[in-house]
Protein backbone atom coordinates (compact mmCIF):
# COMPACT_ATOMS: atom_id res chain seq x y z
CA UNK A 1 4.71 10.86 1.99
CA UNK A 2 3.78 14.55 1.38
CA UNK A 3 1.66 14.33 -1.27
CA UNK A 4 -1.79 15.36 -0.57
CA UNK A 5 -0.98 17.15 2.76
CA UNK A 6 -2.62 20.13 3.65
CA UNK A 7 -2.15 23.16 5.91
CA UNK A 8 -5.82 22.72 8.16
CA UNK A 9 -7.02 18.85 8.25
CA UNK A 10 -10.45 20.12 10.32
CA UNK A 11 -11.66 22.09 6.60
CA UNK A 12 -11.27 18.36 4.92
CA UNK A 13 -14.30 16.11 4.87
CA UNK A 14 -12.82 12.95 5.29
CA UNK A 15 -15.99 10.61 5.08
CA UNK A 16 -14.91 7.35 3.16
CA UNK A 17 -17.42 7.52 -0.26
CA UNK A 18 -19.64 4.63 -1.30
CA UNK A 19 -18.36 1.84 -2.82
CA UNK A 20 -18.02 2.10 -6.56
CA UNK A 21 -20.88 -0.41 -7.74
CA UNK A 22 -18.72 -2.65 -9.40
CA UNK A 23 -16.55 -3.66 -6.11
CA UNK A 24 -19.24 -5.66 -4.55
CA UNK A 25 -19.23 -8.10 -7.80
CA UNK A 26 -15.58 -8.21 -7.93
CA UNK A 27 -15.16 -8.90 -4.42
CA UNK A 28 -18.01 -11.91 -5.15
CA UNK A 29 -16.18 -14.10 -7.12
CA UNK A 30 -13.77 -15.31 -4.63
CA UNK A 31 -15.38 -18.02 -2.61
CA UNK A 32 -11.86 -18.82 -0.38
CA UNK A 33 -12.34 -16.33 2.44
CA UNK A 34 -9.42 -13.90 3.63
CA UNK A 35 -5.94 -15.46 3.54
CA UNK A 36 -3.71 -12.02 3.81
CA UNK A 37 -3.72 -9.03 6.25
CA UNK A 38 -0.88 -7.12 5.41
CA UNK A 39 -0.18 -3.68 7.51
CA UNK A 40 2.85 -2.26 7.72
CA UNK A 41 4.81 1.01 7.49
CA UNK A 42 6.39 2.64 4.04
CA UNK A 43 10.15 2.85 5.22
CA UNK A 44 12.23 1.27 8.24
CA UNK A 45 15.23 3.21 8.34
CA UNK A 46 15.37 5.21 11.86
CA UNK A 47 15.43 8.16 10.16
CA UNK A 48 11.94 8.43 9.42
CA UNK A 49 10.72 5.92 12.45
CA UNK A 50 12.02 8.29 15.47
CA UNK A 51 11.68 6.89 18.89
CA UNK A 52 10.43 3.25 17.09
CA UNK A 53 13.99 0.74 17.63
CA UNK A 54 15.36 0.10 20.55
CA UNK A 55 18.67 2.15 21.48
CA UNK A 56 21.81 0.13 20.24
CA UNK A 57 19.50 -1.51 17.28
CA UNK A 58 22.24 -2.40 14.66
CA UNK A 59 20.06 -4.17 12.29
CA UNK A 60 16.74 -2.04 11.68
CA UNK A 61 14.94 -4.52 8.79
CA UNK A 62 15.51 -7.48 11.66
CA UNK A 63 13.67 -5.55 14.28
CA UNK A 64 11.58 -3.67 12.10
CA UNK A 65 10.13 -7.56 11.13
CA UNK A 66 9.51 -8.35 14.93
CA UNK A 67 6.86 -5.30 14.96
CA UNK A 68 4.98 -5.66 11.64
CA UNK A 69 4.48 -8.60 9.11
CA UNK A 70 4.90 -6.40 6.02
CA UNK A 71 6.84 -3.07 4.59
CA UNK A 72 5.63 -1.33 1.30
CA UNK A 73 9.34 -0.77 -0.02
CA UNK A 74 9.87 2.60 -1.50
CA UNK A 75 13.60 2.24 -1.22
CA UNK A 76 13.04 -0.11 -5.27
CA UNK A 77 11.85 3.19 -6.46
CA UNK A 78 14.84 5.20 -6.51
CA UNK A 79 17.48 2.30 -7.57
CA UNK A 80 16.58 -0.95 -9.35
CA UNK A 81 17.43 -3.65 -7.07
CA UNK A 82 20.40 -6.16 -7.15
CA UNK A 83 19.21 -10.15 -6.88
CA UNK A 84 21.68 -10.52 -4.29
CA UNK A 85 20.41 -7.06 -2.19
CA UNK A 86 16.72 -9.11 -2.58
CA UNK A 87 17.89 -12.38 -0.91
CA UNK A 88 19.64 -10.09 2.02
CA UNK A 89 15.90 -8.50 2.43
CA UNK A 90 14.54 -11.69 2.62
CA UNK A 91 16.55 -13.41 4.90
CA UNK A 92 16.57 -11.20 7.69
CA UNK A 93 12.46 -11.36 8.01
CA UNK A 94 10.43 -14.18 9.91
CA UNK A 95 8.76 -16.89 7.50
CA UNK A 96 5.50 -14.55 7.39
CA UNK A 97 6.69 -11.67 6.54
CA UNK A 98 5.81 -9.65 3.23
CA UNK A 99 7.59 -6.87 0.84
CA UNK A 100 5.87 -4.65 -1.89
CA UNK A 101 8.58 -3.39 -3.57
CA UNK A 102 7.69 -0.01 -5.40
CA UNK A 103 8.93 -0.18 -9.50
CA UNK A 104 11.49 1.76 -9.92
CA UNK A 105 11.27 5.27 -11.23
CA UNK A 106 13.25 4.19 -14.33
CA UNK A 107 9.88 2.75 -15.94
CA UNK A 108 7.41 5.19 -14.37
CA UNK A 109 8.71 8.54 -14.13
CA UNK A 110 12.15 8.90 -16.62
CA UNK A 111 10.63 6.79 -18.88
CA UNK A 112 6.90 7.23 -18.59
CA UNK A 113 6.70 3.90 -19.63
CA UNK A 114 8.10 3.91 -23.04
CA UNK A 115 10.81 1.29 -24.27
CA UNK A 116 10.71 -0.33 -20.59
CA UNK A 117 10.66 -3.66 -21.66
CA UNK A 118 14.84 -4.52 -20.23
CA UNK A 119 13.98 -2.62 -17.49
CA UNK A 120 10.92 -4.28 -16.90
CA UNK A 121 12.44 -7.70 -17.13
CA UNK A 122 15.31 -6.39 -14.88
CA UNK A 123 12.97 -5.45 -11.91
CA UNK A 124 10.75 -8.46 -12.30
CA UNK A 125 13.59 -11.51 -12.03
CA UNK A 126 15.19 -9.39 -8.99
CA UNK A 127 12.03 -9.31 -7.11
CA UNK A 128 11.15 -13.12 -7.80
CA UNK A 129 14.24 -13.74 -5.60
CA UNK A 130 11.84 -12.79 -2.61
CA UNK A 131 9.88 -16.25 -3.07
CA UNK A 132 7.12 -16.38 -0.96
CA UNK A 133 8.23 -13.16 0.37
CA UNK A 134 6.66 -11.37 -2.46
CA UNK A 135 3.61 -9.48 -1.53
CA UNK A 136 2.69 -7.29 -4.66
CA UNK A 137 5.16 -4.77 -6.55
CA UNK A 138 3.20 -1.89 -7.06
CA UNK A 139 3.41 1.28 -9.85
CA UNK A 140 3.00 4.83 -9.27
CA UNK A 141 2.55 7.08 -12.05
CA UNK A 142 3.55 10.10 -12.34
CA UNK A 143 1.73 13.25 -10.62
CA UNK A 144 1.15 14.69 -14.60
CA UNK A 145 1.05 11.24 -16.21
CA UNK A 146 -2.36 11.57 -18.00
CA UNK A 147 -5.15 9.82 -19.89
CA UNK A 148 -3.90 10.99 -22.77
CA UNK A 149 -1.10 8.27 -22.56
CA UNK A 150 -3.76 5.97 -22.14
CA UNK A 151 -2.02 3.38 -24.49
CA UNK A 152 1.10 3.18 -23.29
CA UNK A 153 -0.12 1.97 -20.10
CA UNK A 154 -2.52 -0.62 -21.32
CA UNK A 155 0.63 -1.83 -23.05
CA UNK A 156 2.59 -2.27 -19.94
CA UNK A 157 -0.32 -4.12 -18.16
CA UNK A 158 -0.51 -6.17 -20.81
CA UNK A 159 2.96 -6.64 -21.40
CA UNK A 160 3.27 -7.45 -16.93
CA UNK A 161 4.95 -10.52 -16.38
CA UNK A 162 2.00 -12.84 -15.01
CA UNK A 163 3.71 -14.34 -11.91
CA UNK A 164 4.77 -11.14 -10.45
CA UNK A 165 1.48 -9.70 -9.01
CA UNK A 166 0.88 -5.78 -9.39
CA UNK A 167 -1.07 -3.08 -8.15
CA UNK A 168 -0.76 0.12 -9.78
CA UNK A 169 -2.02 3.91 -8.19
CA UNK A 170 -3.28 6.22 -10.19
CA UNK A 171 -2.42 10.22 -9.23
CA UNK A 172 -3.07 12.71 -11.92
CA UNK A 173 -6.59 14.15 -11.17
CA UNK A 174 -7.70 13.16 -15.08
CA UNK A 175 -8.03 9.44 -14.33
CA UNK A 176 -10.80 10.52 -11.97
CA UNK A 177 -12.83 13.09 -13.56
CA UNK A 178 -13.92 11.56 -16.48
CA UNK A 179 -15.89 8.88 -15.36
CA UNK A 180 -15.60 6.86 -18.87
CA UNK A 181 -11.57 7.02 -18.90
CA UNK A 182 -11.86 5.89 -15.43
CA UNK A 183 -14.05 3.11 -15.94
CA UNK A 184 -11.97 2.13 -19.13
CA UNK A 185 -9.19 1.80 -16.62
CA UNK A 186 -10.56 -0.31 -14.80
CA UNK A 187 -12.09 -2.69 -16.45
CA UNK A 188 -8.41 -3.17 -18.37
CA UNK A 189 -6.84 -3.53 -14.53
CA UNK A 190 -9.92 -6.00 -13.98
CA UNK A 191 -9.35 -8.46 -17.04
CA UNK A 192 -5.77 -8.33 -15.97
CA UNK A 193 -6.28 -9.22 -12.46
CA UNK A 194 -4.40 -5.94 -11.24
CA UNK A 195 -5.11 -4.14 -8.24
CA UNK A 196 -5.94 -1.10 -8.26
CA UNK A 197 -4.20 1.02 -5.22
CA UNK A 198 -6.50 3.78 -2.98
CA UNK A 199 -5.24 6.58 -1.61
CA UNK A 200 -6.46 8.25 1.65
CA UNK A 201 -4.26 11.69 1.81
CA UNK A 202 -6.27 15.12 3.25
CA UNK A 203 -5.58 16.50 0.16
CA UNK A 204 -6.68 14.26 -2.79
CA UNK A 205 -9.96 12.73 -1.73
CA UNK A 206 -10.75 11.76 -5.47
CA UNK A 207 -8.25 9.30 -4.64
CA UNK A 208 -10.28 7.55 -2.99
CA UNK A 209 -12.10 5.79 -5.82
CA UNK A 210 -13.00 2.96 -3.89
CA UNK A 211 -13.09 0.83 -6.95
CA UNK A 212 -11.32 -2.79 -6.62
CA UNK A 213 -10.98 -4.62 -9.85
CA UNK A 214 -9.44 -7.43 -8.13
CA UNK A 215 -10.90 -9.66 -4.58
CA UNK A 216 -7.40 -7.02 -2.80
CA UNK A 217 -7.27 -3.93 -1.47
CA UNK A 218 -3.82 -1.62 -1.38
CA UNK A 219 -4.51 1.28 1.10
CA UNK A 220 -2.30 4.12 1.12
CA UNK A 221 -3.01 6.04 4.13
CA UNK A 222 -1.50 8.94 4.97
CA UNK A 223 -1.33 10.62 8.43
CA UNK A 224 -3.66 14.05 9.20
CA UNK A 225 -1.42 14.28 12.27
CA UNK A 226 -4.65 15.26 14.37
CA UNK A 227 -7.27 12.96 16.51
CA UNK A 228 -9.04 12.53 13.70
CA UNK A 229 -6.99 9.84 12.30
CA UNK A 230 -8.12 7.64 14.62
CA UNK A 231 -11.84 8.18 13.57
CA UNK A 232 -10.81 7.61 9.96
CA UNK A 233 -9.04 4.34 10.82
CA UNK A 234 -12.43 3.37 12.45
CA UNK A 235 -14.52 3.95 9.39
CA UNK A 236 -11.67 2.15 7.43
CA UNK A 237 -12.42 -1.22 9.96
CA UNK A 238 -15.83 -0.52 9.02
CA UNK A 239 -15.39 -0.66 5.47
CA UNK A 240 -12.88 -4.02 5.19
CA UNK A 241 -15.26 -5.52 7.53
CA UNK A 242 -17.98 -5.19 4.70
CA UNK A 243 -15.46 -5.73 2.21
CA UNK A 244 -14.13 -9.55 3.96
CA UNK A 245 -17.92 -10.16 4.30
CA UNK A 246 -17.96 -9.57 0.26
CA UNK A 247 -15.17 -11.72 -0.45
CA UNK A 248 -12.02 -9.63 0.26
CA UNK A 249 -9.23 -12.10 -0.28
CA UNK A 250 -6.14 -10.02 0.49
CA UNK A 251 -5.74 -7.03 2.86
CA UNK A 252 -2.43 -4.55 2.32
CA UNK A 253 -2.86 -1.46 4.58
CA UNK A 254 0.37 0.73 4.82
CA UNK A 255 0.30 3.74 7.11
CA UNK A 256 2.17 6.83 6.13
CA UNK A 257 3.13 8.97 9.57
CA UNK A 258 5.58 11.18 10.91
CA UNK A 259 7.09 9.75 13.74
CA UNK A 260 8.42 11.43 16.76
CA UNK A 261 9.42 9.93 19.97
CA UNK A 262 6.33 8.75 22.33
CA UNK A 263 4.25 9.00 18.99
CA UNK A 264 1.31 6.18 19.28
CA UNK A 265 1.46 3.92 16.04
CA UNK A 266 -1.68 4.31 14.04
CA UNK A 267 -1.02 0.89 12.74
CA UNK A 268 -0.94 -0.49 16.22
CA UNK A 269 -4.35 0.87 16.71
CA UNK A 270 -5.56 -0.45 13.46
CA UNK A 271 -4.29 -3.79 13.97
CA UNK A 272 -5.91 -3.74 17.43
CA UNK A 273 -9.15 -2.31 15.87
CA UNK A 274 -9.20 -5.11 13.51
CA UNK A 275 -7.99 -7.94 16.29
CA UNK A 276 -10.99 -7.13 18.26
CA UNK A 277 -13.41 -6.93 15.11
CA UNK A 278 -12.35 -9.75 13.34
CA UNK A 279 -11.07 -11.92 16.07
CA UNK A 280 -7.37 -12.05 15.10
CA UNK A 281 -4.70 -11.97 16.22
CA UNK A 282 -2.02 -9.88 14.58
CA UNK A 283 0.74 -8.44 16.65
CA UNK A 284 0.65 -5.27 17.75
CA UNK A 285 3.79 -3.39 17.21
CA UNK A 286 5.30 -0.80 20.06
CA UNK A 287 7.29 2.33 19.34
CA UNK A 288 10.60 1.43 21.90
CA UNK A 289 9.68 4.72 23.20
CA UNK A 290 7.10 3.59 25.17
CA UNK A 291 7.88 3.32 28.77
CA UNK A 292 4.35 4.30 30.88
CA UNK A 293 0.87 4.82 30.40
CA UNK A 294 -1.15 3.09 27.42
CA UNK A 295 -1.16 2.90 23.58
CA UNK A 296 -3.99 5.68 23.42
């Protein structure tokens, strides 16, 4: 995930803003605790995970499931997914295990959302095949998609199929500026019960809304590839701790980092971050490469 990157993390200020006042009241109204912590890594081909399987792993989703207890599946966005590709998915993952398949870029980005409805319906009844399985599909608008197309996507929230939930990020800078489109926004996501995804990337901070219109957070969080990611995934235990004290029903946290052999996991030391905060106990995945020494 490249967007937001920049050339020098140590010029970004990387402080996690205030809460938006509206989260605490959201966050209020559900009385059933936490039931979901979701973390889990954007991709698990071994492409992109270097030095993370085993040498002679043949099947990377099986292993990849032994390490974390979710994946946020970008794979959905570039193809719509077959039913029977779905149920292959599914089966090859432990009982508590968790996909959030990304909508395809059919509906968001070639289409912008116009005459999606067949393609909408498409997506939807493939990704019911993952049962239980399901997590939350999310959307991702366009970089340029802008309030001015306001409309079209209060018609595709609207329009959502109810059963499948959705979280949908936000990117152009628009939705952010203007503090009354943004608002707008979210008080349509909120009377739809959608989630409303945050992005922490060096290079978009206004991203960081920290707005929830629904008792769930969806973290994006993308590597700095310096120490200081560590300090950030501090303040971010910091932050669901006050959020699970609020009400926080669902956690999905998905760490986006460049792996390279010998590479500590930044979602192992979240998870173990969290263990020892919340008093959990969440496995903590190991990159195969790791022979001596300790995690950090």
């Amino acid at each position: 995930m490249k967007f937001g990157k920049v050339e020098d993390p140590s010029k970004v200020d990387f402080t996690l803003p205030k809460d938006h006042p509206r989260t605490k009241e959201v966050l209020s109204h559900n009385r059933g605790g936490l039931e979901n912590i979701s973390v889990g890594a954007a991709k698990w081909n071994k492409t992109d995970l270097k030095g993370f399987y085993p040498r002679g792993t043949k099947d990377e989703l099986t292993y990849y499931s032994t390490q974390f207890n979710s994946i946020e599946l970008n794979g959905t966005f570039y193809g719509m997914p077959a039913p029977d590709q779905i149920l292959t998915w599914k089966n090859k993952t432990p009982a508590n295990f968790k996909f959030f398949p990304k909508i395809t870029s059919t509906i968001s980005h070639y289409r912008r959302l116009i005459d999606i409805t067949d393609h909408v319906t498409q997506f939807a009844s493939a990704v019911l095949n993952f049962e239980e399985k399901l997590g939350m599909v999310f959307l991702q608008l366009h970089d340029n998609y802008q309030p001015k197309d306001y409309s079209r996507l209060e018609k595709f929230v609207k329009d959502w199929p109810e059963e499948v939930p959705l979280a949908i990020e936000l990117r152009n800078a628009e939705w952010f500026a203007d503090e009354e489109i943004f608002n707008t926004t979210c008080e349509l996501f909120e009377k739809y019960r959608i989630t409303n995804i945050i992005v922490d990337t060096p290079g978009r901070r206004d991203m960081l809304h920290m707005r929830l219109t629904a008792p769930n957070t969806f973290i994006r969080y993308v590597a700095a590839g310096t120490e200081i990611d560590y300090t950030r995934l501090d303040e971010w235990v910091k932050r669901l701790t006050k959020w699970k004290k609020e009400g926080l029903q669902n956690m999905y946290f998905f760490v986006h980092q460049g792996f390279e052999n010998n590479e500590p996991l930044l979602s192992a030391y979240l998870i173990r971050k969290m263990n020892e905060t919340w008093k959990t106990d969440l496995h903590i995945p190991k990159m195969a490469a790791e022979s001596t020494g300790t995690l950090f």
